[in-house]
C-alpha atoms as a PDB file:
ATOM      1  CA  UNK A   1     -55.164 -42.118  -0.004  1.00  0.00           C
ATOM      2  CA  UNK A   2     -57.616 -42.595   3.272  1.00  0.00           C
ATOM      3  CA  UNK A   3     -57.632 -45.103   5.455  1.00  0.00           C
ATOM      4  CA  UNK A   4     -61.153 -45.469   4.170  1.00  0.00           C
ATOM      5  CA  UNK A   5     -60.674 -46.141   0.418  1.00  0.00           C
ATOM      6  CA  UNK A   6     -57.350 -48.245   1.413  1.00  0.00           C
ATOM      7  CA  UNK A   7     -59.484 -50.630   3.723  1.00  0.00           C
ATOM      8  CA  UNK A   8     -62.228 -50.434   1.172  1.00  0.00           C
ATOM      9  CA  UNK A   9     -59.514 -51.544  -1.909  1.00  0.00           C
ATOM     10  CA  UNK A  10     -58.668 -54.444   0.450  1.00  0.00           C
ATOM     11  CA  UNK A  11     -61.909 -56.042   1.171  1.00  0.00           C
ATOM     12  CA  UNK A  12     -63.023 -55.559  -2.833  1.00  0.00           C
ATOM     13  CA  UNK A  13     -60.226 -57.817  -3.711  1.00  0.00           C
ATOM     14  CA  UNK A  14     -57.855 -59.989  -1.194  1.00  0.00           C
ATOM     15  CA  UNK A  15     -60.915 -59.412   1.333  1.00  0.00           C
ATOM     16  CA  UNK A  16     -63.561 -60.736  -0.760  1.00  0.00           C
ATOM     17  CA  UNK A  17     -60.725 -63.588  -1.867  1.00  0.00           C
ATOM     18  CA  UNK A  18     -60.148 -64.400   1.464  1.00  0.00           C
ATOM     19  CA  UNK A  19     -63.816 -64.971   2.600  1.00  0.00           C
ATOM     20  CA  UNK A  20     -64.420 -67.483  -0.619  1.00  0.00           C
ATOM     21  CA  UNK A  21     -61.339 -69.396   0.466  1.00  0.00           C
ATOM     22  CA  UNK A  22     -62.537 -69.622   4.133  1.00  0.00           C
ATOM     23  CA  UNK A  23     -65.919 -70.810   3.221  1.00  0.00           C
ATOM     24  CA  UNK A  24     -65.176 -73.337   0.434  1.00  0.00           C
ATOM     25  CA  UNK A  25     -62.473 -74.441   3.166  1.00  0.00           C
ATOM     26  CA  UNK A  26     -65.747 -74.556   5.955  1.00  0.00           C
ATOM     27  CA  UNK A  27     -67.859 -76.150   3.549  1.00  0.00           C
ATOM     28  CA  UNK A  28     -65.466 -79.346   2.469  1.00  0.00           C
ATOM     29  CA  UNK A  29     -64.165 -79.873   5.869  1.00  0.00           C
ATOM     30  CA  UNK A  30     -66.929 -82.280   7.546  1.00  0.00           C
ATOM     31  CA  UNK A  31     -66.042 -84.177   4.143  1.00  0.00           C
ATOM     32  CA  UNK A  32     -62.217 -84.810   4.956  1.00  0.00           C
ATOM     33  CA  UNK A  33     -61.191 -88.311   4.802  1.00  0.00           C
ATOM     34  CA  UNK A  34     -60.469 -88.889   8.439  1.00  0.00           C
ATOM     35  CA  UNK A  35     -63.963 -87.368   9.717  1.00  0.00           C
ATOM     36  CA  UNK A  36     -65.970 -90.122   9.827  1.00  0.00           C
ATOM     37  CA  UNK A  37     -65.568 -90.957  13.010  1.00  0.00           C
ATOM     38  CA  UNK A  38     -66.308 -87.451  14.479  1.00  0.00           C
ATOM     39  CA  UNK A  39     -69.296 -87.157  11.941  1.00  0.00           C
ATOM     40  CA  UNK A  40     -70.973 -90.295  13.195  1.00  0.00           C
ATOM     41  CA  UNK A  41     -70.195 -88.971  16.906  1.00  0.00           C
ATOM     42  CA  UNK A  42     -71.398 -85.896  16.237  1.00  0.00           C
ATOM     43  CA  UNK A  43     -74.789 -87.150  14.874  1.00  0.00           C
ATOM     44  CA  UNK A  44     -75.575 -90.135  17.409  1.00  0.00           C
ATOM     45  CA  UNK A  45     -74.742 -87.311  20.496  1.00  0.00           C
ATOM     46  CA  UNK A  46     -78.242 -86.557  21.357  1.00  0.00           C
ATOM     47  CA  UNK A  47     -79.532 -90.482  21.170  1.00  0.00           C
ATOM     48  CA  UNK A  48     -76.757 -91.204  24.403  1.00  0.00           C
ATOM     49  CA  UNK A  49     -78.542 -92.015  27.475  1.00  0.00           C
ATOM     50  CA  UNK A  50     -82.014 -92.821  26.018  1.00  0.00           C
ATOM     51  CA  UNK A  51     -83.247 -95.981  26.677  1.00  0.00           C
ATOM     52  CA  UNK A  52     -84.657 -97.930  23.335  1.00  0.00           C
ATOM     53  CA  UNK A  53     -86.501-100.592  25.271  1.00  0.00           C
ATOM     54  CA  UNK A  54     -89.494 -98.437  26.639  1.00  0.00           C
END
């Protein structure tokens, strides 16, 4: 067997499994219980240093 069809058997199965698992893990992170903090950070970032009042 090639190095080709070896590396090609691996990313049509554990490959391919591996990327799902990776982005379903990416996708449900920002919704982890202790994020809330961060997420609110994250999203009031660019307002810092503006003044409201002009």
């Amino acid at each position: 067997m090639s190095t080709y069809d070896t590396l090609r058997h691996f990313a049509d199965s554990y490959g391919l499994a591996i990327m799902v698992l990776v982005f379903v893990v990416l996708c449900l992170w920002p919704f982890r219980p202790g994020a809330r903090a961060d997420n609110h950070k994250a999203a009031n970032m660019i307002f810092e240093g503006q003044d409201d009042g002009e």
